[in-house]
Protein backbone atom coordinates (compact mmCIF):
# COMPACT_ATOMS: atom_id res chain seq x y z
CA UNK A 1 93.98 88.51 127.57
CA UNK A 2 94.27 92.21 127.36
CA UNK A 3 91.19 94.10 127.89
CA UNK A 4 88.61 95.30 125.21
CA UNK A 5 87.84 99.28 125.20
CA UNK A 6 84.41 100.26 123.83
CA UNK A 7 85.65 102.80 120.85
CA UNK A 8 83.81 105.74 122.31
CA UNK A 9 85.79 108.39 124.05
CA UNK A 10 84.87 108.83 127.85
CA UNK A 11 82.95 111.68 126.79
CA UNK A 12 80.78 109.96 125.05
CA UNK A 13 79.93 106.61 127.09
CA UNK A 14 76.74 105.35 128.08
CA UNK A 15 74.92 107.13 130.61
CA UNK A 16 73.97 105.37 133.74
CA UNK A 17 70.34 105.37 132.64
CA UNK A 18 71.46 103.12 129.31
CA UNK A 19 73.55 100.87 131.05
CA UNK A 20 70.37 100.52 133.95
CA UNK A 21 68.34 99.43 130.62
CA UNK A 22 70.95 97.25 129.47
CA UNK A 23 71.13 95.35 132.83
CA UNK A 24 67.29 95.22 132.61
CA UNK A 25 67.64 93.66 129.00
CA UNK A 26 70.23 91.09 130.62
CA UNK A 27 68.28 90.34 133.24
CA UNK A 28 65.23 89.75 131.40
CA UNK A 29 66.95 87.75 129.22
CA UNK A 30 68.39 85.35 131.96
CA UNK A 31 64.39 84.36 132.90
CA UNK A 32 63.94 83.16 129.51
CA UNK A 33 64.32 79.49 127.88
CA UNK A 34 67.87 79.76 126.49
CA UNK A 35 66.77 79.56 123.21
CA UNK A 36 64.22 81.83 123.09
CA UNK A 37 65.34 84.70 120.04
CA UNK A 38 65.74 87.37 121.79
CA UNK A 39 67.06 89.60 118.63
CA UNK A 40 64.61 88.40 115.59
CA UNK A 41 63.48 92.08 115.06
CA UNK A 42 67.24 92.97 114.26
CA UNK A 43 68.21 90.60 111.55
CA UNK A 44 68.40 93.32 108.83
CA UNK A 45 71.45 94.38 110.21
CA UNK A 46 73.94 93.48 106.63
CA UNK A 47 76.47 90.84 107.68
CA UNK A 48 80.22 91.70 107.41
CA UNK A 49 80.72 92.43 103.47
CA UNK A 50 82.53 89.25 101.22
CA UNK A 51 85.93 91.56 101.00
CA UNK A 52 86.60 92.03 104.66
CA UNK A 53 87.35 88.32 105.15
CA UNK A 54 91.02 88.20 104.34
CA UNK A 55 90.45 84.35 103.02
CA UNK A 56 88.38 84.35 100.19
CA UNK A 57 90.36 81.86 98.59
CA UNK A 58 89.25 79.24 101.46
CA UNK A 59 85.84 79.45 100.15
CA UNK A 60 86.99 77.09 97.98
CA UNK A 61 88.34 74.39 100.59
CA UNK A 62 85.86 71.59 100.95
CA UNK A 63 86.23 70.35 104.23
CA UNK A 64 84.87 67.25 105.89
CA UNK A 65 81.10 67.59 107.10
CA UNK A 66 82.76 65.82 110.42
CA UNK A 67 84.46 69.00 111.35
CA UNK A 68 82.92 71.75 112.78
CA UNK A 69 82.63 75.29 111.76
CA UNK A 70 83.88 76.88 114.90
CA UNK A 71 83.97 80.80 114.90
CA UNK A 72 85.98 82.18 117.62
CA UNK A 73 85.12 85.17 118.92
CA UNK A 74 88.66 87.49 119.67
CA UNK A 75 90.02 90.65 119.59
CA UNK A 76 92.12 90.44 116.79
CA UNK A 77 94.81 88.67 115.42
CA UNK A 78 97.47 90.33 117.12
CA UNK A 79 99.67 90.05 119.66
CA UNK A 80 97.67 89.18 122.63
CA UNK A 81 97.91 86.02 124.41
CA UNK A 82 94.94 84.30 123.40
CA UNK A 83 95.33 85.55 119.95
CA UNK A 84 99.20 84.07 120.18
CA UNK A 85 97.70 81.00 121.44
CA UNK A 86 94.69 79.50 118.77
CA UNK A 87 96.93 80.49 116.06
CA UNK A 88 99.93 78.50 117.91
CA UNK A 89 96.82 75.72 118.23
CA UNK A 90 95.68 76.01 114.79
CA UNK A 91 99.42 75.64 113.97
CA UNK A 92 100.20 72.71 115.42
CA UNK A 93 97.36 70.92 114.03
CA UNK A 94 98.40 71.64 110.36
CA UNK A 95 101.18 70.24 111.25
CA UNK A 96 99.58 67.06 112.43
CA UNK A 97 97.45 67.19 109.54
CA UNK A 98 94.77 67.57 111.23
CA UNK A 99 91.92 69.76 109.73
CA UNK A 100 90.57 72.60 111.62
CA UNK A 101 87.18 74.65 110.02
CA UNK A 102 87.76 77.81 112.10
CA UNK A 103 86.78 81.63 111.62
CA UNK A 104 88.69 84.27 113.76
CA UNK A 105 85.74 87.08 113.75
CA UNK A 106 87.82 89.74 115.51
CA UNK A 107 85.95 92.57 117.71
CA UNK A 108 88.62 95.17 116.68
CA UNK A 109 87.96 95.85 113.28
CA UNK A 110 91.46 96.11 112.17
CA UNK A 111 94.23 93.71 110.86
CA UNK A 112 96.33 91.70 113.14
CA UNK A 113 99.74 90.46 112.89
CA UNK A 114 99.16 87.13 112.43
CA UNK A 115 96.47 87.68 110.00
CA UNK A 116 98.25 86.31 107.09
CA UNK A 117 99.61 83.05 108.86
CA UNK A 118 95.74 82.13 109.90
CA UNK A 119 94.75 82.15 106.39
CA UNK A 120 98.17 80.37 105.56
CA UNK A 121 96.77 77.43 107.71
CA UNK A 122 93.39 77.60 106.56
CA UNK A 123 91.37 79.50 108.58
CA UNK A 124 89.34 82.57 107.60
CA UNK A 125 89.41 86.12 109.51
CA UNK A 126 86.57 88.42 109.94
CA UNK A 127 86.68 92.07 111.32
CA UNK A 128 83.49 93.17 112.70
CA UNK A 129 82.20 95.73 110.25
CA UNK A 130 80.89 97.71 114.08
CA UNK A 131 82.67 98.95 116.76
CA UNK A 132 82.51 96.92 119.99
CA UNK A 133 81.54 100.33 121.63
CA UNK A 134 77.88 99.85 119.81
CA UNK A 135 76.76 97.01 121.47
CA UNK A 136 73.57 95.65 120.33
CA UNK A 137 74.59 97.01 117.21
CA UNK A 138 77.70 94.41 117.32
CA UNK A 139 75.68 91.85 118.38
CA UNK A 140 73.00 91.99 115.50
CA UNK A 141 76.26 91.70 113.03
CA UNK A 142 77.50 88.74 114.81
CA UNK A 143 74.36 86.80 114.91
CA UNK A 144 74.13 88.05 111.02
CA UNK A 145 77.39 86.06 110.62
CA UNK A 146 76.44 83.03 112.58
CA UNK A 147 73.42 82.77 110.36
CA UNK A 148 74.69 83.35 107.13
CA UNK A 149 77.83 80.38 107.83
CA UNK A 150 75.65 78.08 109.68
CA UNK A 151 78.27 77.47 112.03
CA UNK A 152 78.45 74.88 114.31
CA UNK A 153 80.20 76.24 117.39
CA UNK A 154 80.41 79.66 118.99
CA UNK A 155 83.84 79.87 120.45
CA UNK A 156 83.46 83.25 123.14
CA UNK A 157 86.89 84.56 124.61
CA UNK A 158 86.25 87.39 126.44
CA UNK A 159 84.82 86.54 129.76
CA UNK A 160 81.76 88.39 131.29
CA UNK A 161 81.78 90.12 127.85
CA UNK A 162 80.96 86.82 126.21
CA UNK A 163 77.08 87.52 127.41
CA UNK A 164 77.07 89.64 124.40
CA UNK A 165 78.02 87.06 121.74
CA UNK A 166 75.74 84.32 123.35
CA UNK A 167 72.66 87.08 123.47
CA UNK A 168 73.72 87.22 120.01
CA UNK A 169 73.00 83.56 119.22
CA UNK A 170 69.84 83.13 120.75
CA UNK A 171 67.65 80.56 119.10
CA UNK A 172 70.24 79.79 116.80
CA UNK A 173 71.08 75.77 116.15
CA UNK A 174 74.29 76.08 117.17
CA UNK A 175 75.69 72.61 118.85
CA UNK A 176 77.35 74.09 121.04
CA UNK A 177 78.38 77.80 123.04
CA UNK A 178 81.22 78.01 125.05
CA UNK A 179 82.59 80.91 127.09
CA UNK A 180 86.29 80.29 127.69
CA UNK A 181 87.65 82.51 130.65
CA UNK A 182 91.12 83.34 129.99
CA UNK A 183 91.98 85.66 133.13
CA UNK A 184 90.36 86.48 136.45
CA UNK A 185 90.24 90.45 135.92
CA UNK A 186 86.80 90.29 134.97
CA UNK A 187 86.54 93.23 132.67
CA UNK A 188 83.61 94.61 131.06
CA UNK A 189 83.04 97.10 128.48
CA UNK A 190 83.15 100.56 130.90
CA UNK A 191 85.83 102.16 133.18
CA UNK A 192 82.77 103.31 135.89
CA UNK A 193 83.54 101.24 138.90
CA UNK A 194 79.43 102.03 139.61
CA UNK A 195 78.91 100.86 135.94
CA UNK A 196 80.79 97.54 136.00
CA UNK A 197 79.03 96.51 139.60
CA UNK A 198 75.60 96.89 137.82
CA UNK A 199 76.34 95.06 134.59
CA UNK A 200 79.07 91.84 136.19
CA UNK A 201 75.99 90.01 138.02
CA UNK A 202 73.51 89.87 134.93
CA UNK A 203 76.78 89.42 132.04
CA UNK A 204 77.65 86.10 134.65
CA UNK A 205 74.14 85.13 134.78
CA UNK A 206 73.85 85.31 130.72
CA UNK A 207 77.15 83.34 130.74
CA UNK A 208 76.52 80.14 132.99
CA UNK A 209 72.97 79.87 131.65
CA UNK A 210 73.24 79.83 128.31
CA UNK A 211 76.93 78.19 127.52
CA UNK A 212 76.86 74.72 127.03
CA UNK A 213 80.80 74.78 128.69
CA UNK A 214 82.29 77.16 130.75
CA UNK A 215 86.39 76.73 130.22
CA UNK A 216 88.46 78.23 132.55
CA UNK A 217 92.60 78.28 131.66
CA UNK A 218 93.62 77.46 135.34
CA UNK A 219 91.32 75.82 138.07
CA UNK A 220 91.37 79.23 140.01
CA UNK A 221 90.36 81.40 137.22
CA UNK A 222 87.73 78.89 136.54
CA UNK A 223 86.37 79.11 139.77
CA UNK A 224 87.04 83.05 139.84
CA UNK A 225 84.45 82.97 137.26
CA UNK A 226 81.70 80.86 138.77
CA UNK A 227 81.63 83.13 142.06
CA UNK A 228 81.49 80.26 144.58
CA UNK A 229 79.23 78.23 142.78
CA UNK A 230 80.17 74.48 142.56
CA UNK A 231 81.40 73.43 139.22
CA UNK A 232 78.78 71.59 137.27
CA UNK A 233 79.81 68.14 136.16
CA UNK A 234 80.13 68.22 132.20
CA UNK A 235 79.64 71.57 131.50
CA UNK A 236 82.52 73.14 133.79
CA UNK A 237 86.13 72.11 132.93
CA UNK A 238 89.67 73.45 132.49
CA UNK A 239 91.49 73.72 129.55
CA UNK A 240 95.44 74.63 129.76
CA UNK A 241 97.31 76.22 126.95
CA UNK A 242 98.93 74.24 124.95
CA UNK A 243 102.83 75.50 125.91
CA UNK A 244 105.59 74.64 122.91
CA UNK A 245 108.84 73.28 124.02
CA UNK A 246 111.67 75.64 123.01
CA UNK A 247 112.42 75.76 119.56
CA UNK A 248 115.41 73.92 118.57
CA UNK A 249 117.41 77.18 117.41
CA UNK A 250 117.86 77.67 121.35
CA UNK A 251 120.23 75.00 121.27
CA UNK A 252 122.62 77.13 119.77
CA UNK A 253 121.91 80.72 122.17
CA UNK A 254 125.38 82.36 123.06
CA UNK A 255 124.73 83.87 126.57
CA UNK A 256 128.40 85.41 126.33
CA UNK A 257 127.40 87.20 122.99
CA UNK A 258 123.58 88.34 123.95
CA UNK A 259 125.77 90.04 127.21
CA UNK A 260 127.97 91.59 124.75
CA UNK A 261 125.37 92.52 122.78
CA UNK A 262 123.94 94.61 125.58
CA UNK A 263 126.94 95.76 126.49
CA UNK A 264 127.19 94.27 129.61
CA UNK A 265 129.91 92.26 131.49
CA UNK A 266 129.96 88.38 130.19
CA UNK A 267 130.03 87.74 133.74
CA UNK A 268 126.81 88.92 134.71
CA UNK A 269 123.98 87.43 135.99
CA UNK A 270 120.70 88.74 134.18
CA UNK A 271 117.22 89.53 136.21
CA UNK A 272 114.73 88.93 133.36
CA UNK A 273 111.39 90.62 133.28
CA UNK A 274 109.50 89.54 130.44
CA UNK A 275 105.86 90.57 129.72
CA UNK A 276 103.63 93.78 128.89
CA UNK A 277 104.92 96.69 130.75
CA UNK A 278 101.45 97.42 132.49
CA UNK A 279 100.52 98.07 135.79
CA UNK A 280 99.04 94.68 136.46
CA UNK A 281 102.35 92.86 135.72
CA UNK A 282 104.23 95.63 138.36
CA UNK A 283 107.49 96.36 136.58
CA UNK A 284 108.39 98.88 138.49
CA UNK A 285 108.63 96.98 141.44
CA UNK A 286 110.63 94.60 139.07
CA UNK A 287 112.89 97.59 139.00
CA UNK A 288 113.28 98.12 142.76
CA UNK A 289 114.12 94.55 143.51
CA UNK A 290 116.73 94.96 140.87
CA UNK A 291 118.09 97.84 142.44
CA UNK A 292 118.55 95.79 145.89
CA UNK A 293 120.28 92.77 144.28
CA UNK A 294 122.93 94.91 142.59
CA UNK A 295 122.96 96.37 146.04
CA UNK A 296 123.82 92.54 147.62
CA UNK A 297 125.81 91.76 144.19
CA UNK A 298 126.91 93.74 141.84
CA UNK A 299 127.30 91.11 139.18
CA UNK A 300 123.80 91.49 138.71
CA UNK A 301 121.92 93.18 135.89
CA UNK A 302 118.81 93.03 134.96
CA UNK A 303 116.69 93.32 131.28
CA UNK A 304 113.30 93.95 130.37
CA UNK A 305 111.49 92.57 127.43
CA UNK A 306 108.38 94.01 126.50
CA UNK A 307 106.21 97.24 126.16
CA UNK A 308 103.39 99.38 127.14
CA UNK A 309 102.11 102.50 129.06
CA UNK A 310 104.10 102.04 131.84
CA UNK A 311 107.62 102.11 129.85
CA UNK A 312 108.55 105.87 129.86
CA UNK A 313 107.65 105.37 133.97
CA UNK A 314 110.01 102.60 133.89
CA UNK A 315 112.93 104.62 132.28
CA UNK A 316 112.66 107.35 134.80
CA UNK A 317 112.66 105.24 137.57
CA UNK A 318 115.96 103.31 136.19
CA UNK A 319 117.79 106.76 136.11
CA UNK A 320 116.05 108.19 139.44
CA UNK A 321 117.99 104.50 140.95
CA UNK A 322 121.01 104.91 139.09
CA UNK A 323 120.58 101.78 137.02
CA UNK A 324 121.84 102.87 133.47
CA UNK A 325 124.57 100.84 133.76
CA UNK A 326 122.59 98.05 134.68
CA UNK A 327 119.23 98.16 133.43
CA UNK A 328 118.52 97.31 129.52
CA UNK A 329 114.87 97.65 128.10
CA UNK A 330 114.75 95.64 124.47
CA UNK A 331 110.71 96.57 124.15
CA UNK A 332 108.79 93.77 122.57
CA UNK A 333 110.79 90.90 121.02
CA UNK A 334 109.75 88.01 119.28
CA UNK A 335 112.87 85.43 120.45
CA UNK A 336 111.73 85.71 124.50
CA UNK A 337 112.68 81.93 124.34
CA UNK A 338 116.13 82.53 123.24
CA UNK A 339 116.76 85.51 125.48
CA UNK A 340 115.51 83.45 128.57
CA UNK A 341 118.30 81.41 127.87
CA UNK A 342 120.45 83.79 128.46
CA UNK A 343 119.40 84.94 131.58
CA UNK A 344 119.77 83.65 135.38
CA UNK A 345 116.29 84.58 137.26
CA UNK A 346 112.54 85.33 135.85
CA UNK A 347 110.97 87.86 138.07
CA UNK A 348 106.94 88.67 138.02
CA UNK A 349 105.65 90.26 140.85
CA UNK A 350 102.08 90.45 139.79
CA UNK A 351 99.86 92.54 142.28
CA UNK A 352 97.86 89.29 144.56
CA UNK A 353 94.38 90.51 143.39
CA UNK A 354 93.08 89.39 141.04
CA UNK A 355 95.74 87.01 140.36
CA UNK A 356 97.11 86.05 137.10
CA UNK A 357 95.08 83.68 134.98
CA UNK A 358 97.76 81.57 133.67
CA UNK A 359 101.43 82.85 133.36
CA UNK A 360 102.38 81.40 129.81
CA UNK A 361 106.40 83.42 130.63
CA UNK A 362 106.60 81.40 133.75
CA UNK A 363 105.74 78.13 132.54
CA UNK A 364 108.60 78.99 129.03
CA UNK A 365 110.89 80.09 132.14
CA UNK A 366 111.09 77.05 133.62
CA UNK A 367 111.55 75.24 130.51
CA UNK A 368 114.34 77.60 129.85
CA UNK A 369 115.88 76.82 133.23
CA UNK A 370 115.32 79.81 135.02
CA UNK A 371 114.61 80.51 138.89
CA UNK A 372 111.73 82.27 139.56
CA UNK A 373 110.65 84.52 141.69
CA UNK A 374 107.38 85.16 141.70
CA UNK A 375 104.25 87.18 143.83
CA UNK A 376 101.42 85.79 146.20
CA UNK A 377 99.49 86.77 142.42
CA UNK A 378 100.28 83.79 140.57
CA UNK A 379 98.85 80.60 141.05
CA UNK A 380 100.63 76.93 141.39
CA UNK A 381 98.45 76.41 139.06
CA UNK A 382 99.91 75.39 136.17
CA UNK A 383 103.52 75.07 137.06
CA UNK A 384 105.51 72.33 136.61
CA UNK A 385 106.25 70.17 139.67
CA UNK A 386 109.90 70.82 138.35
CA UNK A 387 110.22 74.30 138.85
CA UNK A 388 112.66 76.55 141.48
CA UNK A 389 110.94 79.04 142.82
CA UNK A 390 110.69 81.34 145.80
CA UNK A 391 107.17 82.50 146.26
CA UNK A 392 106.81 86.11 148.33
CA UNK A 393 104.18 88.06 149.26
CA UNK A 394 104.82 91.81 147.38
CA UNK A 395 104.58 93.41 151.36
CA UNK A 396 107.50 91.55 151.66
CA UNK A 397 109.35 94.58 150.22
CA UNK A 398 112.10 94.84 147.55
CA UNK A 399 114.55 93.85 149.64
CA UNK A 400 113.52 90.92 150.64
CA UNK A 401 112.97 90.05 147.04
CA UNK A 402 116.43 90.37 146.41
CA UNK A 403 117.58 88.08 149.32
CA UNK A 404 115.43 85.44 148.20
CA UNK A 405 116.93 85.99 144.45
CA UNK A 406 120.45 85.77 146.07
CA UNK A 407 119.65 82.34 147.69
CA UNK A 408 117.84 80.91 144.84
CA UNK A 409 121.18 81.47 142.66
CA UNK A 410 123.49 79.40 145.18
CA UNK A 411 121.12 76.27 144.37
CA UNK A 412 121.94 74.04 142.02
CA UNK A 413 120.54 75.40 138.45
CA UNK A 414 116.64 73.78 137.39
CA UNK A 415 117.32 71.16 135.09
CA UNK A 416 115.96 71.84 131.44
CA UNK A 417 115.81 67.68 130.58
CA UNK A 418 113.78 67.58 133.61
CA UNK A 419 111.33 70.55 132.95
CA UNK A 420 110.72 69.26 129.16
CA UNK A 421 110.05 65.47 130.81
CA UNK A 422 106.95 67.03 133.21
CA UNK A 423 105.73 69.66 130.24
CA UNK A 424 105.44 66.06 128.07
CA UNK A 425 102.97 64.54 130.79
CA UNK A 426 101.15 67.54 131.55
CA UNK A 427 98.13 69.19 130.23
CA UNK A 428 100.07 71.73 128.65
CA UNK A 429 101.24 69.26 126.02
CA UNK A 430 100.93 70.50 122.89
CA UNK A 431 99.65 67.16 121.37
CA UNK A 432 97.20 66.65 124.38
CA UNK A 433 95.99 70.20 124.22
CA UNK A 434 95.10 69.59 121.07
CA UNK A 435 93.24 67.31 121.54
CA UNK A 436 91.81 68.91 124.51
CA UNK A 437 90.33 71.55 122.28
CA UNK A 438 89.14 69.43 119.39
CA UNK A 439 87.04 67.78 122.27
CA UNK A 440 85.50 70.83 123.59
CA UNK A 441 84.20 71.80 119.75
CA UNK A 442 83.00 68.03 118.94
């Protein structure tokens, strides 16, 4: 899940004397019954107008009084991996024809990619009419919202930041609150290192006291979240994605012709790195332990799929190592399935802490029949008991990387057949999943 910025410019954010008062309002909040209102006095606040929801047309769905009116609580609609993920959810399920009541109300108040497709399956999509950055200002909207829908369940996917939604919803007869923890980064809503150690114990404390389920996607970043507390029977759980075997247009990829597409030998054997081009998936060292591997072979080549901040960096450094020849950067593409196909190894060298929450690329590698080389950052947890992979600490060095690389390509190739058998047993099921979540709302 990427991170949510507060709007304001760091000019303008909250002294340390309003944040000290809002970790006194947390606080004080934590001592109280958990459904105690806490924000009666700011129910005024006008709920988000008729027009912003994009689905009017839904209001006219009757759906079962057996399903519950979930709203989820996201950034947007876009292209983030929980975002990527309930609409892939919500997806399946129409095609199961199984009915979902769910409202996206998105903390960015702007439209999302995959706006149109939500409503398509028949859910309806809310921007907050405030700014995340005005906090108790968001909250009084939300619990406007919750109020005015009667929902059922309050669906909260950002982590610590969830304490806001839930303060939100106090004394409100919701059946249930869940805060679903989708990485172990542990974010909140300031970049003051000073400001986030105030605020993380009190946002936790809101969290496990007032959520009827705490979901973690990954036993570690479920337990990352609890701080060494013991999971509590019934409340505490994991929940994996739901992970979609490869579509069935893979079956006809051309790995000659996406190498000749690139310009690149039809004899090469392709380094993939495939993810947001950000500091905590380390690209650049991506980059060096490409530049050793050509050194060992020079067969190899390596592309990048993705973007963000750290892409003009990642240029540079490709010239600075003399990679042009070598190196291809496609930015973000929407047929990563297809391309992994094409390719020979799946490199992420995520920095070890804090490690990555669950690595949605490395579970579609191995069902792509890649190798994988991967950092002391991501977890066993969830890979598939199938999967070829050399595991190395990033002090290791580059070059070491690429010796590990070089004897991981003279095994015998992962088997796809097998990889799709263990994703069909697994947690990560799409049908199971599925069901997973329908459980956690019921």
């Amino acid at each position: 899940m990427r991170e949510i910025h507060s709007s304001a410019s760091p000019e303008s954010d909250n002294s340390l004397a309003e944040i000290e008062d809002l970790v006194a309002q947390l606080s004080r909040e934590v001592g109280r019954s958990t459904r105690t209102p806490q924000l009666v006095s700011s129910e005024t606040q006008n709920p988000a107008p008729e027009e912003d929801c994009l689905t009017s047309q839904q209001e006219a769905i009757s759906l079962h009084e057996s399903v519950p009116r979930v709203l989820h609580v996201v950034e947007n609609l876009n292209r983030g991996a929980v975002e990527n993920w309930l609409v892939r959810m919500l997806r399946h399920a129409h095609s199961k024809g199984i009915r979902l009541n769910w409202t996206f109300y998105c903390a960015l108040p702007r439209p999302g990619e995959l706006d149109e497709e939500a409503v398509a399956l028949g859910a309806r999509v809310l921007y907050s009419p405030v700014a995340i950055g005005n906090k108790w200002t968001f909250a009084r909207a939300l619990r406007a919202e919750l109020k005015r829908r009667k929902y059922d369940v309050l669906h909260c996917h950002h982590d610590l930041v969830s304490a806001f939604y839930l303060l939100a919803a106090t004394g409100l007869p919701l059946s249930r609150r869940i805060v679903h923890v989708h990485n172990a980064d542990e974010h909140v809503l300031t970049p003051s290192k000073l400001k986030q150690s105030l605020i993380r114990g009190p946002m936790r404390r809101v969290c496990l006291k007032t959520a009827d389920r705490i979901v973690g996607i990954s036993g570690h970043t479920l337990d990352t979240f609890l701080a060494g507390r013991p999971r509590y029977p019934g409340r505490d759980v994991v929940h994996y994605y739901g992970i979609e075997p490869p579509p069935v247009r893979g079956e006809n990829v051309d790995p000659g012709a996406f190498r000749r597409s690139l310009n690149l030998d039809e004899d090469s054997r392709i380094l993939l790195f495939a993810g947001r081009i950000v500091p905590e998936k380390n690209p650049l060292f991506a980059l060096d332990v490409l530049a050793e591997m050509i050194h060992l072979d020079s067969k190899v080549a390596g592309v990048f799929v993705g973007s963000g901040q750290l892409e003009a960096s990642l240029a540079t450094r490709a010239t600075k190592l003399g990679l042009q020849s070598k190196f291809r950067s496609l930015g973000w593409r929407a047929d990563v399935p297809e391309i992994m196909r094409c390719c020979d190894w799946f490199i992420l060298p995520r920095p070890e802490q804090p490690m990555e929450g669950f690595g949605i690329a490395v579970v579609e590698a191995e069902l792509a029949g890649l190798r994988l080389l991967l950092s002391r950052g991501i977890a066993d947890d969830p890979l598939l008991p199938t999967a070829r992979v050399q595991r190395l600490s990033l002090g290791a060095g580059a070059e070491a990387w690429a010796h590990a690389a070089i004897a991981l390509y003279q095994e015998p190739a992962p088997s796809r057949s097998n990889a799709l058998a263990a994703l069909k047993v697994s947690p990560m099921d799409m049908d199971r999943a599925l069901a997973d979540l329908i459980q956690l709302h019921a």
